[in-house]
Protein backbone atom coordinates (compact mmCIF):
# COMPACT_ATOMS: atom_id res chain seq x y z
CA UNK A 1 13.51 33.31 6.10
CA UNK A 2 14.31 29.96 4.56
CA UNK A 3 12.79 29.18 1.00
CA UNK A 4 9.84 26.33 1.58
CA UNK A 5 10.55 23.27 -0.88
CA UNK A 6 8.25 23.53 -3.69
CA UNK A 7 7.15 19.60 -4.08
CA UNK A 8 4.49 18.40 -6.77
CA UNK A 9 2.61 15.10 -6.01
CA UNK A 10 2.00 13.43 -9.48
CA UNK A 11 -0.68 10.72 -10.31
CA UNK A 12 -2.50 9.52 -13.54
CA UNK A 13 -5.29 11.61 -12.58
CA UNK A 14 -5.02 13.73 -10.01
CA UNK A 15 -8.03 12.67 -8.44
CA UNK A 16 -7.34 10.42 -5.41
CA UNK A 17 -3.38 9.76 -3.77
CA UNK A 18 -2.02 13.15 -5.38
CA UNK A 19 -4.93 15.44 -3.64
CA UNK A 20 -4.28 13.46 -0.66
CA UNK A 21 -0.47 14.33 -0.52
CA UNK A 22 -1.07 17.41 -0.67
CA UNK A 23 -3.50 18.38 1.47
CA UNK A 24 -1.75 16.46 4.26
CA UNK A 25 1.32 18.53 3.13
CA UNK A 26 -0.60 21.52 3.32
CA UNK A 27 -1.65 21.02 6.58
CA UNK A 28 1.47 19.50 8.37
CA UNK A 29 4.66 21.26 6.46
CA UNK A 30 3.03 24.39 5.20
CA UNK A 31 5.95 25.97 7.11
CA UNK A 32 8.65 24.39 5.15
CA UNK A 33 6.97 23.10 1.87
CA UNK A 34 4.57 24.82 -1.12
CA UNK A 35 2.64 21.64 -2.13
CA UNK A 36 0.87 20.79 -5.31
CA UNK A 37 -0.70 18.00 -7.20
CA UNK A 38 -1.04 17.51 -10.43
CA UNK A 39 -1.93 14.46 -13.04
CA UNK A 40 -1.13 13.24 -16.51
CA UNK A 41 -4.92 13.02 -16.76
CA UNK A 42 -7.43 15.06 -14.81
CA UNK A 43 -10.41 13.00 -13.64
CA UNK A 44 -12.06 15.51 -10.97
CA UNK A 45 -11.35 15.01 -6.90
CA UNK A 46 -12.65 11.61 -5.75
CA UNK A 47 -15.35 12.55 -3.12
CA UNK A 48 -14.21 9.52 -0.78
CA UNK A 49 -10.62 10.76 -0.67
CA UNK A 50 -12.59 14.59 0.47
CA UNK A 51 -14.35 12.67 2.78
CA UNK A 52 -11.81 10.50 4.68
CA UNK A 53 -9.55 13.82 4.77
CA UNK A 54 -12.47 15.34 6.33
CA UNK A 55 -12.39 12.37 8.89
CA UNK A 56 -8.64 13.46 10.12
CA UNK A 57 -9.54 17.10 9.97
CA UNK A 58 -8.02 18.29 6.61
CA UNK A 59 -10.25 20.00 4.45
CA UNK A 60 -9.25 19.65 0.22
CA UNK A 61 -12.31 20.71 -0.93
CA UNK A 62 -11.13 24.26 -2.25
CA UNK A 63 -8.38 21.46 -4.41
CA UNK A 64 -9.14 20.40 -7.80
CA UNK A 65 -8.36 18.38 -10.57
CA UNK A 66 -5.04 19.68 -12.69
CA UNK A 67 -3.01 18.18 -15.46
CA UNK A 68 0.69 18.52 -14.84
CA UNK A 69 1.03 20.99 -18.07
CA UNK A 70 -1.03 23.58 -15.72
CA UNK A 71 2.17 23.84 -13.50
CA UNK A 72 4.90 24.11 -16.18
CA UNK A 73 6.30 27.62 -15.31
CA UNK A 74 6.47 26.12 -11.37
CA UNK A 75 10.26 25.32 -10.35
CA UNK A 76 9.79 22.32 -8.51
CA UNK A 77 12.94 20.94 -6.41
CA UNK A 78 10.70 17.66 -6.20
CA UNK A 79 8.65 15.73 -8.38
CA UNK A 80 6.72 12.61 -6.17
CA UNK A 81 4.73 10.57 -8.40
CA UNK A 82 2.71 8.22 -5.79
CA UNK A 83 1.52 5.84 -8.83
CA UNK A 84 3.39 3.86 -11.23
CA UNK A 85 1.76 4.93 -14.37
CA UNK A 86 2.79 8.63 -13.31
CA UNK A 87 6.47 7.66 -12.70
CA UNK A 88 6.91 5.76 -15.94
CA UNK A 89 5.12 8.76 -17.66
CA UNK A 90 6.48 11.96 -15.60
CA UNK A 91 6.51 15.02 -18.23
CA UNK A 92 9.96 15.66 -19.23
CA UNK A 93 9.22 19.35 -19.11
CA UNK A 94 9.43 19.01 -15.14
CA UNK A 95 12.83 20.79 -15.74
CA UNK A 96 15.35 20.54 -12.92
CA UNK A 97 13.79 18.88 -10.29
CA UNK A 98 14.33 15.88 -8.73
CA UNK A 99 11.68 12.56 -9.82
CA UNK A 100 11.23 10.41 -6.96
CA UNK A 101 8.96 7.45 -7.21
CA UNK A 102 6.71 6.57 -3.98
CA UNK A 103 4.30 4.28 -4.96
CA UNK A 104 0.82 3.60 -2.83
CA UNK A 105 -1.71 1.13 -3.45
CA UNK A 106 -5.35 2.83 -5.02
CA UNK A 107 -8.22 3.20 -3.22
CA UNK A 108 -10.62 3.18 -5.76
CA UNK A 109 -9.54 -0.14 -7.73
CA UNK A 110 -9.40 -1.31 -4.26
CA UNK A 111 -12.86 -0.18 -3.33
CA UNK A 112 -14.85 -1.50 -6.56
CA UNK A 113 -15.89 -4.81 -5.48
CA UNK A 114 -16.98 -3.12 -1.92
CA UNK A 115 -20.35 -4.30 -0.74
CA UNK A 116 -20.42 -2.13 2.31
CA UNK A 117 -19.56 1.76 2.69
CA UNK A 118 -17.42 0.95 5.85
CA UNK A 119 -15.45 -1.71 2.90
CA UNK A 120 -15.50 0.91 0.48
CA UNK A 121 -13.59 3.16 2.82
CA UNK A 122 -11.72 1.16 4.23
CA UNK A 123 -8.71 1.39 1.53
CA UNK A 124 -8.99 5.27 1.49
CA UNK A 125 -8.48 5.34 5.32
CA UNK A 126 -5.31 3.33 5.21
CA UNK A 127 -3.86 4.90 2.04
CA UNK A 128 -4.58 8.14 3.80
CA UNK A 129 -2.63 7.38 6.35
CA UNK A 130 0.26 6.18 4.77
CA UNK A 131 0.59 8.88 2.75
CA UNK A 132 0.20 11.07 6.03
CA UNK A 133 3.42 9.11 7.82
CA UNK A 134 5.00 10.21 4.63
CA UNK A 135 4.21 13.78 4.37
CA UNK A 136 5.49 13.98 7.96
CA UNK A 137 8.99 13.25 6.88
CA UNK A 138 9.12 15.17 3.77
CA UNK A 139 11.49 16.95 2.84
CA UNK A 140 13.91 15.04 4.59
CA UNK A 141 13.05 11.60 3.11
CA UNK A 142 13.12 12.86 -0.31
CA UNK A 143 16.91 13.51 -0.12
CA UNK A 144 17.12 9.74 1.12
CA UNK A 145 15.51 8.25 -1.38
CA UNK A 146 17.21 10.37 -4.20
CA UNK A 147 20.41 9.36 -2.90
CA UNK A 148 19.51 5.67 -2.84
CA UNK A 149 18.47 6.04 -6.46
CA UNK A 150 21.26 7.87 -7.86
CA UNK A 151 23.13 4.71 -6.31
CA UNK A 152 21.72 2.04 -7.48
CA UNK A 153 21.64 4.49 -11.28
CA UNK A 154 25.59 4.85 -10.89
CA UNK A 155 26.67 1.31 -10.61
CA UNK A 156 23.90 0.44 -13.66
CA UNK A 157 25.49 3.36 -15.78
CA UNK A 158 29.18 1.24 -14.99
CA UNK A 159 30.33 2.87 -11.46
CA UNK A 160 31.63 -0.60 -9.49
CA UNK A 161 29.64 -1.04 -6.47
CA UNK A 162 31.75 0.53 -3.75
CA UNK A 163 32.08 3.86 -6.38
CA UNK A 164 27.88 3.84 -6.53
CA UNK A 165 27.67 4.06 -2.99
CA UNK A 166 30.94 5.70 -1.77
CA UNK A 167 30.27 9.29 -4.48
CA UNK A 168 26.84 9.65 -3.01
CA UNK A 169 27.59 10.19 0.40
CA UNK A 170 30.92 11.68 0.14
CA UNK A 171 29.43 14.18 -2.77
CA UNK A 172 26.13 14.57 0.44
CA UNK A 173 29.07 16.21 3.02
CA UNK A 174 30.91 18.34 -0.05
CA UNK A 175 34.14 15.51 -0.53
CA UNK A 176 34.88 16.08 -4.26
CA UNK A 177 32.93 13.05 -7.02
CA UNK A 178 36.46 12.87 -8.92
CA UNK A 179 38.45 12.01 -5.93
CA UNK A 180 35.74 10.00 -4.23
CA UNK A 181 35.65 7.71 -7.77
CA UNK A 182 39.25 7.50 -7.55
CA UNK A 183 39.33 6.66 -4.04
CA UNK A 184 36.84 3.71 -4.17
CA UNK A 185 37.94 2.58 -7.80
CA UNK A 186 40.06 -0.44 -6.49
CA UNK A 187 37.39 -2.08 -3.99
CA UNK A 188 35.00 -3.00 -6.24
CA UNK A 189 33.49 -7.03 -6.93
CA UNK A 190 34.77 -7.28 -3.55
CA UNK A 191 38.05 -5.70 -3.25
CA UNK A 192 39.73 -5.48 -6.63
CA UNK A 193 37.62 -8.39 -8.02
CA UNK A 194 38.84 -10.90 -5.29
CA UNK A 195 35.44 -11.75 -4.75
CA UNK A 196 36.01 -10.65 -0.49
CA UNK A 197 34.17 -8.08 1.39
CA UNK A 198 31.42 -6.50 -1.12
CA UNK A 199 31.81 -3.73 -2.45
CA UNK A 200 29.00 -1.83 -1.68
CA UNK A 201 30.01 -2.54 2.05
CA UNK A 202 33.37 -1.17 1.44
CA UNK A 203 31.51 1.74 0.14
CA UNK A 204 29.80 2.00 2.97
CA UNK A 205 32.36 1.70 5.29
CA UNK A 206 34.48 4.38 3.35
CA UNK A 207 31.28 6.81 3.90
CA UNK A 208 30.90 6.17 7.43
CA UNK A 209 34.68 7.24 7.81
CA UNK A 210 34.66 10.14 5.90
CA UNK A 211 31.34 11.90 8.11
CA UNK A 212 31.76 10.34 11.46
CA UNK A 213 35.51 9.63 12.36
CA UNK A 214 38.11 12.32 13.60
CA UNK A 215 40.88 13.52 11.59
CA UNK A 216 42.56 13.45 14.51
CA UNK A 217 44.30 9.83 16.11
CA UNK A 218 42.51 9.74 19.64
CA UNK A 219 41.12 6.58 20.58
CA UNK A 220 38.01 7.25 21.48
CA UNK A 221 37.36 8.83 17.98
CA UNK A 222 38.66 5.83 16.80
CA UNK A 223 36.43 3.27 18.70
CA UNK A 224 33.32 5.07 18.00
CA UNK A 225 34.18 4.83 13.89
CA UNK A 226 34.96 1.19 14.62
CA UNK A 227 31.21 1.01 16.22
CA UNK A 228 29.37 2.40 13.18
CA UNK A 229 31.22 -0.01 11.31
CA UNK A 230 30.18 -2.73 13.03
CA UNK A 231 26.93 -1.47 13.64
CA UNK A 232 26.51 -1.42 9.44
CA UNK A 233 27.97 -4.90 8.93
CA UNK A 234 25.65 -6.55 11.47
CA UNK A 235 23.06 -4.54 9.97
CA UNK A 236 23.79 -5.70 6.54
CA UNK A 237 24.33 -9.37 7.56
CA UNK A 238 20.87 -8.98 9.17
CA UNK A 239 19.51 -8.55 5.56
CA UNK A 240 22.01 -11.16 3.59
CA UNK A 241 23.64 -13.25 5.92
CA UNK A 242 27.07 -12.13 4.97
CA UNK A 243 29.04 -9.49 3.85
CA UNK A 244 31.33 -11.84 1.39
CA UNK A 245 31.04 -11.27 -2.29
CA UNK A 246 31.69 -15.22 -3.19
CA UNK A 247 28.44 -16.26 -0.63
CA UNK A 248 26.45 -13.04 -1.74
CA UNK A 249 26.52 -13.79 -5.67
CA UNK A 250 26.71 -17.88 -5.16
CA UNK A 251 29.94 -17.69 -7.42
CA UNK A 252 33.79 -16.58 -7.11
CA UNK A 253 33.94 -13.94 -9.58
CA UNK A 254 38.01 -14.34 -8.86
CA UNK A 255 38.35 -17.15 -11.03
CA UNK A 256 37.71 -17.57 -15.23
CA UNK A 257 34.70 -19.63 -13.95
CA UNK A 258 33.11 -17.92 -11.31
CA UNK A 259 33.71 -15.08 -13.34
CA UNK A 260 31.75 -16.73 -15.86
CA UNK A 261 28.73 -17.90 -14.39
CA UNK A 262 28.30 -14.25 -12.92
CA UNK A 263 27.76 -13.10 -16.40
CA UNK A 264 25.72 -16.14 -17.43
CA UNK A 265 23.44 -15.80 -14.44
CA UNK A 266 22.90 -12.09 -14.60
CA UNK A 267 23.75 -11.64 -10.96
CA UNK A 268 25.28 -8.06 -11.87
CA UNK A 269 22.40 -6.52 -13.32
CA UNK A 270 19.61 -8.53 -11.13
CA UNK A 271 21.64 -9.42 -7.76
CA UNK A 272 24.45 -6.54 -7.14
CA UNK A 273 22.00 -3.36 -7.19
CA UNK A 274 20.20 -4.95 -4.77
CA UNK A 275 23.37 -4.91 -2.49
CA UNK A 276 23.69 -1.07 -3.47
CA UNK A 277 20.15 -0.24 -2.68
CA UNK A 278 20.32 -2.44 0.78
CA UNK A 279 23.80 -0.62 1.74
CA UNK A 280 22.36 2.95 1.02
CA UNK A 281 19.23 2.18 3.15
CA UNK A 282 20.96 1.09 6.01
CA UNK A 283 23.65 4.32 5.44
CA UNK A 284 20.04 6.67 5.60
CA UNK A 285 18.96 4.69 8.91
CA UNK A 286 22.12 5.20 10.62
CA UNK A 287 21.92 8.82 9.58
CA UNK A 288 18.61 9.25 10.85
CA UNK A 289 19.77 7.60 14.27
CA UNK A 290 23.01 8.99 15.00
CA UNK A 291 23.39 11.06 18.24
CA UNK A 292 25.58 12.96 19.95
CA UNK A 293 26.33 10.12 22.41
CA UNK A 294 30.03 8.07 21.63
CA UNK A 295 30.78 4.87 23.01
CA UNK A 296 33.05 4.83 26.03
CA UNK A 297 36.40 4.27 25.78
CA UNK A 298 36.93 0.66 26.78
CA UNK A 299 38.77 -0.55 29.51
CA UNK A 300 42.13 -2.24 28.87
């Protein structure tokens, strides 16, 4: 029998979102997750959240009101705080597991100026919801988003762009974080600082190779790598409008000048992650969609 995912849902207190989380995870992944909630304050379960739960048939009454330092001795693989004060003050105790912030809006600040029960609900409803589309992805989504943070982490620690993205992935399907660093080292401010095809889409491209194409030189192998490819690129122009590091910062970082007015303008700390982030999401969506189906083998 598989080991369920031990997940904690953090918020400030562990009154509203958090008990929400987990009740839905309670009642749709008890087979694969052990859910808790928990809050850097306790201030009692909200009777609307208990309420609207009630609505979609999920019972938290028998939850209550905990502060994280209850849960210590727990070995969490995932800590989900759903509010920003939680994320910016998650315990540091929290020992090995994984922080992963998922923010949703709060019902009750929401609610206050509510002149009508059906108004004062209203938020709870759709939060509850949200938060229930969610749930019904966990754990899977939590391994996304952790991947698309330790990204966009890498290339601000000083990994170049195709390096952030390229020793996720490759590290996700057991390709060695040395050699993958290595590998990607020269493609970086697009292609060896030449200011071409960005980075993070050579990154990309590198990572789509190294799961989906054959070792092996047969054509049809071949086309169906060349499809992903494309697939990503049209994906990512979608978003930006190009995949060309000179139109994606405004500047040609392959000149003294360009070079300059990059730094000046901050586009490498504000701009770039972006790029990172954007090429990581659209890696996780083609993930999520890939079948077993491979383009046929076009006709000459």
């Amino acid at each position: 029998m598989n080991q369920k995912t031990k997940i904690l849902f953090l918020c400030t207190g562990n009154s509203c979102r958090s008990q929400i989380a987990e009740g839905w995870a309670r009642q749709l992944k008890g087979d694969s997750i052990e859910a808790y909630s928990a809050g850097i304050e306790t201030h009692g379960l909200n009777p609307d959240a208990v309420r609207v739960m009630a609505e979609a048939g999920v019972d938290i009454t028998d939850q209550r009101s905990k502060h994280v330092a209850e849960l210590r001795d727990i070995a969490f693989d995932y800590v989900v705080t759903v509010c920003s004060d939680a994320h910016e003050n998650c315990p540091v105790f929290l020992g090995k597991a994984k922080v992963v912030h998922v923010g949703f809006d709060d019902p009750p600040r929401l609610a206050a100026n509510a002149t009508t029960e059906e108004e004062r609900l209203a938020p709870y409803r759709r939060v509850r919801d949200e938060i229930r589309s969610f749930v019904q992805g966990l754990p899977a989504t939590l391994s996304s988003k952790d991947r698309i943070a330790t990204a966009v982490t890498r290339f601000a620690e000083g990994l170049n762009c195709a390096q952030a993205v390229f020793s996720v992935y490759a590290e996700d399907i057991g390709f060695d974080h040395d050699t993958a660093l290595k590998v990607a080292a020269g493609f970086g401010g697009g292609m060896g600082r030449m200011a071409s095809t960005c980075g993070a889409i050579t990154g990309a491209f590198m990572a789509l190779g190294l799961q989906y194409a054959g070792a092996a030189a047969d054509r049809q192998t071949k086309e169906a790598n060349y499809a992903c490819i494309r697939e990503f690129a049209d994906r990512f122009k979608a978003r930006h409008g190009s995949l060309d590091c000179r139109e994606l910062l405004g500047c040609d970082i392959s000149t003294p000048e360009g070079m300059k007015q990059a730094m000046e303008s901050g586009v490498f700390k504000e701009t770039c992650p972006e790029f990172v982030r954007d090429a990581c999401e659209i890696l996780e969506e083609m993930r999520q969609s890939v079948t077993t189906t491979q383009p046929s083998e076009p006709k000459e």
